[in-house]
C-alpha atoms as a PDB file:
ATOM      1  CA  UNK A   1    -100.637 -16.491-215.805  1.00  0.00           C
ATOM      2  CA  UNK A   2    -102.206 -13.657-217.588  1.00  0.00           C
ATOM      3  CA  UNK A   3    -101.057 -14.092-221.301  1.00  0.00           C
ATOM      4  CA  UNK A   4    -102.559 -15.885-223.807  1.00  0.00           C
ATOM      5  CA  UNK A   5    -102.436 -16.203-227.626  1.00  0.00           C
ATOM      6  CA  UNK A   6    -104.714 -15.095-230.622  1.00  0.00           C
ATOM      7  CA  UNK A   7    -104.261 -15.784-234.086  1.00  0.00           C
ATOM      8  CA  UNK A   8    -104.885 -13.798-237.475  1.00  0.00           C
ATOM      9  CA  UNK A   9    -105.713 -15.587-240.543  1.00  0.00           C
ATOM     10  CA  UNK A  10    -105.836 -14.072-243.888  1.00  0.00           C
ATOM     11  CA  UNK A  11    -107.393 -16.431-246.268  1.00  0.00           C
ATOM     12  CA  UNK A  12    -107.412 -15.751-249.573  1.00  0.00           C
ATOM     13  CA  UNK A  13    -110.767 -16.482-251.947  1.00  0.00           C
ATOM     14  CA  UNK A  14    -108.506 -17.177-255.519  1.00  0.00           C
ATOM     15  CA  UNK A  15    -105.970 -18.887-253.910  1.00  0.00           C
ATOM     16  CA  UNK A  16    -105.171 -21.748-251.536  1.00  0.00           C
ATOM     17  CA  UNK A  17    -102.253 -19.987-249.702  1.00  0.00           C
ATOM     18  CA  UNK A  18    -103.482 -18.578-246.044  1.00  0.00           C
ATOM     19  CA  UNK A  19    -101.368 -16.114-244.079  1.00  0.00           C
ATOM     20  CA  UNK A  20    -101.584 -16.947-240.243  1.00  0.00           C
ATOM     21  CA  UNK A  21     -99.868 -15.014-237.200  1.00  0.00           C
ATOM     22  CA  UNK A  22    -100.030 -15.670-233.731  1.00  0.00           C
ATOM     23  CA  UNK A  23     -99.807 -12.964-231.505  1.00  0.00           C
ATOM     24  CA  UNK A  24     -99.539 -13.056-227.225  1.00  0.00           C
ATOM     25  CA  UNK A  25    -102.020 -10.956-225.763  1.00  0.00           C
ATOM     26  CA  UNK A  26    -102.247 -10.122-222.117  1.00  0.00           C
ATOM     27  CA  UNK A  27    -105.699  -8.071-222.195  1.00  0.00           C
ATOM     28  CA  UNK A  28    -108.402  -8.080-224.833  1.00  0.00           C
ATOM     29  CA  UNK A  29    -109.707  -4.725-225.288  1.00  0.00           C
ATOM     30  CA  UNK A  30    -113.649  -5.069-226.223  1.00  0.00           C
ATOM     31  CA  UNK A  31    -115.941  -2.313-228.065  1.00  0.00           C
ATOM     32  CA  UNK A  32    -119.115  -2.425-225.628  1.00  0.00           C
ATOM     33  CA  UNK A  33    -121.018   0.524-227.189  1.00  0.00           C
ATOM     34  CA  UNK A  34    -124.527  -0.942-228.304  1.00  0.00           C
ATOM     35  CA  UNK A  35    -123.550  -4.529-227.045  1.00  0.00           C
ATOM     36  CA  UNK A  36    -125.584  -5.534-224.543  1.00  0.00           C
ATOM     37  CA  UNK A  37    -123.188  -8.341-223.207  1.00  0.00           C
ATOM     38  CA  UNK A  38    -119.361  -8.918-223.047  1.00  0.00           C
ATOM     39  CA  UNK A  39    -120.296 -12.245-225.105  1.00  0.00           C
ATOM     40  CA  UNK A  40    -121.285  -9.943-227.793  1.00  0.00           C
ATOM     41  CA  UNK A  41    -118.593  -7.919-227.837  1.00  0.00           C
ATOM     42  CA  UNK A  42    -116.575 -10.885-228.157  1.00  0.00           C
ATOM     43  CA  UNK A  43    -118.152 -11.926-231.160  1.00  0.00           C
ATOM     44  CA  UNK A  44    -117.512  -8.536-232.640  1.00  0.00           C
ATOM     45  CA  UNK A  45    -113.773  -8.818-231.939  1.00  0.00           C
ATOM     46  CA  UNK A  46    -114.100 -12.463-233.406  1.00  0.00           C
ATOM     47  CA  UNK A  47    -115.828 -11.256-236.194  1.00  0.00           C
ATOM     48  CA  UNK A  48    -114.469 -11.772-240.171  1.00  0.00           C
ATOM     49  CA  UNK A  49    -113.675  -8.962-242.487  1.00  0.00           C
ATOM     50  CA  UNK A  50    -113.612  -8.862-246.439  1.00  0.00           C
ATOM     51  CA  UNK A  51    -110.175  -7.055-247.195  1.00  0.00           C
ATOM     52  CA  UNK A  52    -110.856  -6.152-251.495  1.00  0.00           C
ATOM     53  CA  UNK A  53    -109.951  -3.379-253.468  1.00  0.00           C
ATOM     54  CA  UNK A  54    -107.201  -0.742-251.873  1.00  0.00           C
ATOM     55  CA  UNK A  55    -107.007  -2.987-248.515  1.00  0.00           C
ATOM     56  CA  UNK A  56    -106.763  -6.503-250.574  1.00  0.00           C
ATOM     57  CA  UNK A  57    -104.275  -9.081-249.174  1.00  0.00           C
ATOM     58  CA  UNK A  58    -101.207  -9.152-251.152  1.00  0.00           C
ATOM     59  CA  UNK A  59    -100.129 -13.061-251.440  1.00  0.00           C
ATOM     60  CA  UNK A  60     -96.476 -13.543-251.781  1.00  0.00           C
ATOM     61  CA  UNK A  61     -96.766 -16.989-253.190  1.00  0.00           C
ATOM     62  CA  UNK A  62     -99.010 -15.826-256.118  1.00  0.00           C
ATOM     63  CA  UNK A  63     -97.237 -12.110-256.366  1.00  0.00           C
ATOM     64  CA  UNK A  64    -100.719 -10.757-256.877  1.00  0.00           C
ATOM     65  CA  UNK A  65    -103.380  -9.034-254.372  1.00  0.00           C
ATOM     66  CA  UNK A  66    -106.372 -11.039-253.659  1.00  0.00           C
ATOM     67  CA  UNK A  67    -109.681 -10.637-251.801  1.00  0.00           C
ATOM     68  CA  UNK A  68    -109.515 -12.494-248.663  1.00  0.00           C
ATOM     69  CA  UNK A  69    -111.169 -12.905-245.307  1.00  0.00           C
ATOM     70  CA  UNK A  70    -109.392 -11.450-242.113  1.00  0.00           C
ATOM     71  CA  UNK A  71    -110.563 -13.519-238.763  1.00  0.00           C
ATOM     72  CA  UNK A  72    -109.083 -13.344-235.174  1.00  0.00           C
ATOM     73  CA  UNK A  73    -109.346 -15.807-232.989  1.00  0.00           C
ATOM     74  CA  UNK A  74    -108.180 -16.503-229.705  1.00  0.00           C
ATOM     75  CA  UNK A  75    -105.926 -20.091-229.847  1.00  0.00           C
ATOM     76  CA  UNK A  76    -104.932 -19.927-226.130  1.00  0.00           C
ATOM     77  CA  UNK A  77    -106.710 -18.681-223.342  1.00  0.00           C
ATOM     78  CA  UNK A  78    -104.959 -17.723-220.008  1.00  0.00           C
ATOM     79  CA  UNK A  79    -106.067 -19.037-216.654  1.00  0.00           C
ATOM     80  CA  UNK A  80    -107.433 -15.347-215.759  1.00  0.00           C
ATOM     81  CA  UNK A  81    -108.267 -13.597-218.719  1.00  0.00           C
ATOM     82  CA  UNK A  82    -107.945  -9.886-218.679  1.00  0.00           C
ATOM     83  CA  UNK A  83    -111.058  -7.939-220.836  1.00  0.00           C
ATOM     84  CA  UNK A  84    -110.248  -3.949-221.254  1.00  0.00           C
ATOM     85  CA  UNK A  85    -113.808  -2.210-221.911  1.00  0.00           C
ATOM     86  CA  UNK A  86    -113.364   0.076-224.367  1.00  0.00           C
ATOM     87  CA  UNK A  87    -115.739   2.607-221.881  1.00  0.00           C
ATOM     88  CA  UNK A  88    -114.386   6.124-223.792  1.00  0.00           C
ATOM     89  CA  UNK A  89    -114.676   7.391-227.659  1.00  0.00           C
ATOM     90  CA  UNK A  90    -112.343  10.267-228.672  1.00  0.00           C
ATOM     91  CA  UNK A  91    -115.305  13.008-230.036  1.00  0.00           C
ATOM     92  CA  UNK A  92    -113.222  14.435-233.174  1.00  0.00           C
ATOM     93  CA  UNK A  93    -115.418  17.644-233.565  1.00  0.00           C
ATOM     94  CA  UNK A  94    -114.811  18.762-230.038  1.00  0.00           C
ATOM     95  CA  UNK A  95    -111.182  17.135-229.829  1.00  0.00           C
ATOM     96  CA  UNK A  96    -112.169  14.857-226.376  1.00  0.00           C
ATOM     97  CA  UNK A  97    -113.050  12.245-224.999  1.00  0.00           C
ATOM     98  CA  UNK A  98    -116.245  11.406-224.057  1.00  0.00           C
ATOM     99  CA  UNK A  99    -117.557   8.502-221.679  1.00  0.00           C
ATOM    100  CA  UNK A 100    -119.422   5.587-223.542  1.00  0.00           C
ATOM    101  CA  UNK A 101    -122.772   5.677-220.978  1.00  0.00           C
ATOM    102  CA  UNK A 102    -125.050   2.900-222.194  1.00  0.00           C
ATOM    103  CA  UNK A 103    -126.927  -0.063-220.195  1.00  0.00           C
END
């Protein structure tokens, strides 16, 4: 009722062999500091990253690390789909947490 599924794809950039992994979620927790809508804070979680140098994918096929894209995305929604707002940031110098208060 509540769970759904997202999946993770790592595709490569000098190869054709993409990683994928689904994963069951039950809650999406969303960054809404400086997003001025829960839409955009979904794009952000949907967003692609560039894993290269130290963080590169390493493909098992080719037995080499490669640059490659990293993308979420969410395969199967559930009929009532949970979102955690991520409301609190831990504040390292003082060692709390401190209440994310933007509108």
């Amino acid at each position: 009722l509540f769970g759904g599924v997202t999946r993770s794809t790592l595709q490569p950039r000098e190869c054709a062999h993409p990683s994928h992994r689904d994963e069951q979620f039950f809650d999406l927790s969303l960054e809404i500091k400086g997003k001025s809508s829960v839409l955009e804070s979904l794009e952000l979680y949907t967003q692609s990253e560039t894993l290269e140098g130290d963080n590169a994918f390493f493909c098992e096929s080719c037995q080499a690390s490669r640059t490659a894209v990293k993308r979420t995305t969410l395969n199967t929604l559930p009929p009532y789909l949970v979102l955690h707002l991520k409301r609190f940031e831990f504040d390292f110098r003082l060692g709390v947490n401190r209440k994310i208060d933007e509108r």
